[in-house]
C-alpha atoms as a PDB file:
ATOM      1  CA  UNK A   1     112.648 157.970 -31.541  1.00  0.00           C
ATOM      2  CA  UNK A   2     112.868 161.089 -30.188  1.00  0.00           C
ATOM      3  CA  UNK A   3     114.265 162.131 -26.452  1.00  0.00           C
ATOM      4  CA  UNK A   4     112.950 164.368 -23.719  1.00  0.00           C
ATOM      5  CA  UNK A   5     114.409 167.865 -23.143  1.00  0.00           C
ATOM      6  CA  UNK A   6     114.464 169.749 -20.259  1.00  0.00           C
ATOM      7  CA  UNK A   7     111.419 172.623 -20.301  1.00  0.00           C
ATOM      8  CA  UNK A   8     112.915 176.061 -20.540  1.00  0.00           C
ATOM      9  CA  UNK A   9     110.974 179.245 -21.388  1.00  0.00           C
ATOM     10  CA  UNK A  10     113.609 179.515 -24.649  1.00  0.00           C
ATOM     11  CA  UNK A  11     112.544 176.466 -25.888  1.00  0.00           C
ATOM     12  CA  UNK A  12     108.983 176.208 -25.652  1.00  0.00           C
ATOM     13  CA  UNK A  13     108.358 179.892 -27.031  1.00  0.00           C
ATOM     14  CA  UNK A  14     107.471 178.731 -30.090  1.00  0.00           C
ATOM     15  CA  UNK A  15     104.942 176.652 -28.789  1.00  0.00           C
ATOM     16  CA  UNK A  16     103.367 178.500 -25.666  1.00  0.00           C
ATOM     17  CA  UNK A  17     104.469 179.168 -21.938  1.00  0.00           C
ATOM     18  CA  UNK A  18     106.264 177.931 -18.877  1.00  0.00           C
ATOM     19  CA  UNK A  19     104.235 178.743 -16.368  1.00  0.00           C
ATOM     20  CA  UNK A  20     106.169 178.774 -12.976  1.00  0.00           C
ATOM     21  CA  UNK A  21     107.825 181.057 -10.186  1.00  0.00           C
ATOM     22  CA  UNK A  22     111.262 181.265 -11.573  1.00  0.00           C
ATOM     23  CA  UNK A  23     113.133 184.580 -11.359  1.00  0.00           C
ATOM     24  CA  UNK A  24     112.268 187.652  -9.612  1.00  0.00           C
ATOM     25  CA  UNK A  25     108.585 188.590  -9.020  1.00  0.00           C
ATOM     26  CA  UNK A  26     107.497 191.326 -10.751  1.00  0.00           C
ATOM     27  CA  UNK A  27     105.068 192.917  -7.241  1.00  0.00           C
ATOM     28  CA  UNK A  28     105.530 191.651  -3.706  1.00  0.00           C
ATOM     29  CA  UNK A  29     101.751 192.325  -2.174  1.00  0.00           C
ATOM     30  CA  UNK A  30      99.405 191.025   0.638  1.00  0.00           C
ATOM     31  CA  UNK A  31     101.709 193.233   3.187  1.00  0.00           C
ATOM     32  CA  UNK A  32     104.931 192.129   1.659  1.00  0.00           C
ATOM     33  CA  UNK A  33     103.651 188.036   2.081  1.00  0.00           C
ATOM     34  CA  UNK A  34     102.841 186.853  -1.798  1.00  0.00           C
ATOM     35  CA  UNK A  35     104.874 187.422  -4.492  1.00  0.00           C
ATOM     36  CA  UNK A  36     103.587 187.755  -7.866  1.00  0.00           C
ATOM     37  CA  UNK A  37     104.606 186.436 -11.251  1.00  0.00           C
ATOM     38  CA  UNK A  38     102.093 188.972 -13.514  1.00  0.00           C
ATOM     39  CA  UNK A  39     100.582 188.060 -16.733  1.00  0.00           C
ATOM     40  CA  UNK A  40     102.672 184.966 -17.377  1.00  0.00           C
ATOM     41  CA  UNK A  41     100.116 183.317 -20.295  1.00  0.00           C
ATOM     42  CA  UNK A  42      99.029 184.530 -23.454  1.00  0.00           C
ATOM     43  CA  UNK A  43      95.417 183.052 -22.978  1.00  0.00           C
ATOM     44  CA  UNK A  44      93.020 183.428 -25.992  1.00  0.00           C
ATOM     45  CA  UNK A  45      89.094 182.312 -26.176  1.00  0.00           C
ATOM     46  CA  UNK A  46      87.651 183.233 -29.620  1.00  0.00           C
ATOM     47  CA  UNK A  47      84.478 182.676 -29.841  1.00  0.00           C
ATOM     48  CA  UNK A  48      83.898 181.374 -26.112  1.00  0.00           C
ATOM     49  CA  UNK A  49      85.203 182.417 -22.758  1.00  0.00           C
ATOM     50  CA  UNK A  50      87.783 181.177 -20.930  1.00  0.00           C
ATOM     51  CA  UNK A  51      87.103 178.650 -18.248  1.00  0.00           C
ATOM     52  CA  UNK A  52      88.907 176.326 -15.487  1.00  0.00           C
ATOM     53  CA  UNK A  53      88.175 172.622 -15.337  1.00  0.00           C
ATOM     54  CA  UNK A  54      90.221 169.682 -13.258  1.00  0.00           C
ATOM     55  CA  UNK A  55      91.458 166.653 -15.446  1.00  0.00           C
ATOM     56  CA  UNK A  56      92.839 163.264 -14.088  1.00  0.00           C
ATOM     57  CA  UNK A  57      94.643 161.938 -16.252  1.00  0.00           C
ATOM     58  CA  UNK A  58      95.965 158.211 -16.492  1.00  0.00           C
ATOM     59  CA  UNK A  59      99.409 158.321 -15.698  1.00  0.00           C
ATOM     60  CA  UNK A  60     101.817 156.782 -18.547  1.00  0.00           C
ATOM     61  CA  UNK A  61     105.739 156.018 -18.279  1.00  0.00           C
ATOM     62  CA  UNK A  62     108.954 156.316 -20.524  1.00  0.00           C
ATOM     63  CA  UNK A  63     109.339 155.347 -22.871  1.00  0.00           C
ATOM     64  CA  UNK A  64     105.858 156.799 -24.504  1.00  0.00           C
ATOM     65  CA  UNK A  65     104.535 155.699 -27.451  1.00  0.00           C
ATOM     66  CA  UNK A  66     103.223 158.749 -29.448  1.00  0.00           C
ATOM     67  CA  UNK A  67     100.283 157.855 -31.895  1.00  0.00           C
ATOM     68  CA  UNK A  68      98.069 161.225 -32.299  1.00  0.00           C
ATOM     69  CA  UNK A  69      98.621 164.842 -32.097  1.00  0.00           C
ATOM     70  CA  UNK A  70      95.968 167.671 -31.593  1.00  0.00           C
ATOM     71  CA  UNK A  71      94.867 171.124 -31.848  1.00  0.00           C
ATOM     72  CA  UNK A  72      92.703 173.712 -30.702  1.00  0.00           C
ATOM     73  CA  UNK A  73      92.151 176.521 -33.240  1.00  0.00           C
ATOM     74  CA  UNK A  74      89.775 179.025 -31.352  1.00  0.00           C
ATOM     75  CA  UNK A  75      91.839 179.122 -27.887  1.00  0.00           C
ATOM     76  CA  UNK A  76      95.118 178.399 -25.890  1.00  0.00           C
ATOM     77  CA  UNK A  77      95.317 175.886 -23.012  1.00  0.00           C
ATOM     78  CA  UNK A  78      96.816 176.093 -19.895  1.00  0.00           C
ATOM     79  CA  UNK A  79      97.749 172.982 -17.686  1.00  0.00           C
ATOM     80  CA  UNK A  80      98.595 172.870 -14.477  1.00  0.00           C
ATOM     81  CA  UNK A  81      99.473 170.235 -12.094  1.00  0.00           C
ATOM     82  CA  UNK A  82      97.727 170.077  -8.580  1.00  0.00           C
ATOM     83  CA  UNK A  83     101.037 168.121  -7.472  1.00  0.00           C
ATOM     84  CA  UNK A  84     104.936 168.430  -7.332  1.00  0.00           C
ATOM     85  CA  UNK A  85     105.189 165.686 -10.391  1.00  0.00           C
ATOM     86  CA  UNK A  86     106.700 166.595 -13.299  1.00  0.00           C
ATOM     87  CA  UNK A  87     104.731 165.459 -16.546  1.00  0.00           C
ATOM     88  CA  UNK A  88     105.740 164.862 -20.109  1.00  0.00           C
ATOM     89  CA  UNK A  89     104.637 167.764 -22.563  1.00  0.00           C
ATOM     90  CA  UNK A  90     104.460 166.720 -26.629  1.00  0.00           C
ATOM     91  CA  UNK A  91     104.274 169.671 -29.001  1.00  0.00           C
ATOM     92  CA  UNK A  92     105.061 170.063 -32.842  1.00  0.00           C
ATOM     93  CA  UNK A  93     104.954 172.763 -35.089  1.00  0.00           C
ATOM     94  CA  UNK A  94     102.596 173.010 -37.807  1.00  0.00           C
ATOM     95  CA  UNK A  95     103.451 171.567 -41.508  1.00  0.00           C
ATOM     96  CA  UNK A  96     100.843 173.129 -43.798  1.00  0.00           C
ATOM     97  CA  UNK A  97      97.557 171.884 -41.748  1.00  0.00           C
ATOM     98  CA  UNK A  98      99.437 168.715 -40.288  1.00  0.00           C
ATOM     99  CA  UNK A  99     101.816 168.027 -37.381  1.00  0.00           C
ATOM    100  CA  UNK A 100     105.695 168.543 -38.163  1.00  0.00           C
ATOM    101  CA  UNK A 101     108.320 166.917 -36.429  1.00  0.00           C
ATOM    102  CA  UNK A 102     107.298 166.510 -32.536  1.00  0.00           C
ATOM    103  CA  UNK A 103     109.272 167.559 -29.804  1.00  0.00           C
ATOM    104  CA  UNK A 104     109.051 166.354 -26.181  1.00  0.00           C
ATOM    105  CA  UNK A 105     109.815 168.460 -22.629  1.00  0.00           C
ATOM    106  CA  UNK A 106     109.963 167.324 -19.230  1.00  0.00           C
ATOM    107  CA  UNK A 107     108.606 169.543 -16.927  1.00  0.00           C
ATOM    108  CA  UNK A 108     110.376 170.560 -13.332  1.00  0.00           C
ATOM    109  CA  UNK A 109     108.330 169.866 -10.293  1.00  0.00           C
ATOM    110  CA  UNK A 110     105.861 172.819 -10.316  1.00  0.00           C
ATOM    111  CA  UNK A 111     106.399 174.237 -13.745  1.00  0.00           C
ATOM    112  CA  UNK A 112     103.013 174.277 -15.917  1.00  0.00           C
ATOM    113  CA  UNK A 113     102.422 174.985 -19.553  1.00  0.00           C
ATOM    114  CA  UNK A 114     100.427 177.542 -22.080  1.00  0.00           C
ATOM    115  CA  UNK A 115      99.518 175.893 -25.273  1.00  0.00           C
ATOM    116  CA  UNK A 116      99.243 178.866 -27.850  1.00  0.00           C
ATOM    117  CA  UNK A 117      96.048 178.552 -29.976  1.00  0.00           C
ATOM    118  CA  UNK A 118      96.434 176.243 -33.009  1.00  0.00           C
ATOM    119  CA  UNK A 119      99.733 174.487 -31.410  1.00  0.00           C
ATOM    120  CA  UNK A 120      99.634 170.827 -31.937  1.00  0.00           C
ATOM    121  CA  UNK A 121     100.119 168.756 -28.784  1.00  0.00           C
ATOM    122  CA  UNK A 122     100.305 165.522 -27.239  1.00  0.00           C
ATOM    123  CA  UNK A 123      97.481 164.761 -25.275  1.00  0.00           C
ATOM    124  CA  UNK A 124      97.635 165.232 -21.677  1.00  0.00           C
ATOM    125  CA  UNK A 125     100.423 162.679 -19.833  1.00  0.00           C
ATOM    126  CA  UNK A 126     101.104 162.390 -16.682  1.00  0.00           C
ATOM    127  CA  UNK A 127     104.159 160.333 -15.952  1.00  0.00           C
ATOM    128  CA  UNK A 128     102.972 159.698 -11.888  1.00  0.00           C
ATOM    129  CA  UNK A 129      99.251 158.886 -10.132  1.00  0.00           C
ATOM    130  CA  UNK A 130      97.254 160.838  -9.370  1.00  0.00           C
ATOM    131  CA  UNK A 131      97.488 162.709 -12.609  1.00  0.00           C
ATOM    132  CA  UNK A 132      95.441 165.989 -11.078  1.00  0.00           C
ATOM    133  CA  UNK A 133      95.696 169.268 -13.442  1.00  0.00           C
ATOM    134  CA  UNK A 134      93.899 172.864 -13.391  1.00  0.00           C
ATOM    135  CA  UNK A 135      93.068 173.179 -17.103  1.00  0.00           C
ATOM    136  CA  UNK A 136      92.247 176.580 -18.348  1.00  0.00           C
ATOM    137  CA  UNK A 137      91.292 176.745 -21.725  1.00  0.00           C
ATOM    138  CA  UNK A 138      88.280 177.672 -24.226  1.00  0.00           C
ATOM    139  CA  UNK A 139      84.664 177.046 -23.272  1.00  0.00           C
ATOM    140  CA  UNK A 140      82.535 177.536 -26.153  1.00  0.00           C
ATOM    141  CA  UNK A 141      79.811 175.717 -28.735  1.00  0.00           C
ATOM    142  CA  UNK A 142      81.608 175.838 -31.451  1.00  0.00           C
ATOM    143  CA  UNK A 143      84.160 172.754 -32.637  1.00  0.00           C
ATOM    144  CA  UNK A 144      87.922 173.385 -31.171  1.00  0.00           C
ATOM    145  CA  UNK A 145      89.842 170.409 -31.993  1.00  0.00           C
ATOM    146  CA  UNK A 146      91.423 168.500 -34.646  1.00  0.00           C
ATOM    147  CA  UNK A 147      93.204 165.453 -34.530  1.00  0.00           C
ATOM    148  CA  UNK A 148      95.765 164.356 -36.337  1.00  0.00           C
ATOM    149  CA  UNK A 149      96.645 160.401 -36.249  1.00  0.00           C
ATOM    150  CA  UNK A 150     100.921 159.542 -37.276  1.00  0.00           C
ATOM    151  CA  UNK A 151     101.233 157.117 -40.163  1.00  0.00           C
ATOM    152  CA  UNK A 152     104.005 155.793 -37.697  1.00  0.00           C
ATOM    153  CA  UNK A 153     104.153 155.435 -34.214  1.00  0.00           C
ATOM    154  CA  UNK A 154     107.042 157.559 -32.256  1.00  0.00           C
ATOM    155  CA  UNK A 155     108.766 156.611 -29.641  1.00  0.00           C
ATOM    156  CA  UNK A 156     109.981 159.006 -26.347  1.00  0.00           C
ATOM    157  CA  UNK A 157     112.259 158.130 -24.157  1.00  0.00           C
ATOM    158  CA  UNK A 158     113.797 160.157 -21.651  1.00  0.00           C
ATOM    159  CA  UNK A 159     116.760 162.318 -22.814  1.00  0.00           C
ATOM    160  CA  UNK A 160     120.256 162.489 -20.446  1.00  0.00           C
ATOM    161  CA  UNK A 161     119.271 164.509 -17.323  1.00  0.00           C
ATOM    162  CA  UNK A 162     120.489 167.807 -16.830  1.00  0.00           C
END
């Protein structure tokens, strides 16, 4: 079993981006009204462009029972809740072609996430209805994903809050 840790820029380097407001903005513009958080992603597309799609996804609940891990090799993806629910976020590192040992993050209420190319990831969970996310990520013909089923099941439960 593995427990849920908070979702901190620091800790989910290796695996992408927070995406969220936090700190100071790097431009105040629209007359001093809209602050902006610049170039917060690194968003790749090779081979495709990139493109924005809406996914509802079925909500789940603690504790989560882990049972495939994927990847998309020829572009990042970006998800980004179209509510104030925080969502659970399943990443691993890569083992030589196959999942290593997964970690899981529990977002804040309006913090997103940038999967770096190739980063293997739980699929999308939300933990509350409706489950609404802007998805940016690779549009293209060619294949981008590859699956990798667990010989064993893993369980998440929610770590000690913070």
């Amino acid at each position: 079993m593995i427990r849920t840790e908070r979702l901190t820029p620091a800790a989910f380097a290796p695996f992408g981006d927070v995406l969220d407001a936090a700190g100071d903005p790097d431009k105040i513009i629209n007359a001093g009204l809209c602050a902006r958080f610049h170039d917060r992603a690194r968003m790749e597309a090779e081979g495709g462009r990139l493109g924005l799609s809406i996914f509802r996804g079925e909500p789940r609940s603690l504790p989560y029972r882990l049972e495939m891990l994927e990847r998309h090799t020829h572009g990042s993806q970006a998800f980004l809740p179209m509510t104030e629910h925080p969502f659970l976020v399943i990443v691993a590192p890569d083992a030589g072609g196959v999942p290593g040992a997964p970690r899981a993050f529990l977002t804040a209420p309006h913090q997103g996430v940038n999967l770096h190319r190739g980063t293997w990831h739980g699929v999308l969970t939300p933990l509350h209805a409706p489950g609404l996310f802007a998805v940016v990520d690779r549009i293209g013909d060619s294949p981008n994903l590859q699956e990798h089923w667990l010989d064993r099941p893993v369980i998440i439960d929610q770590g000690p809050s913070e």
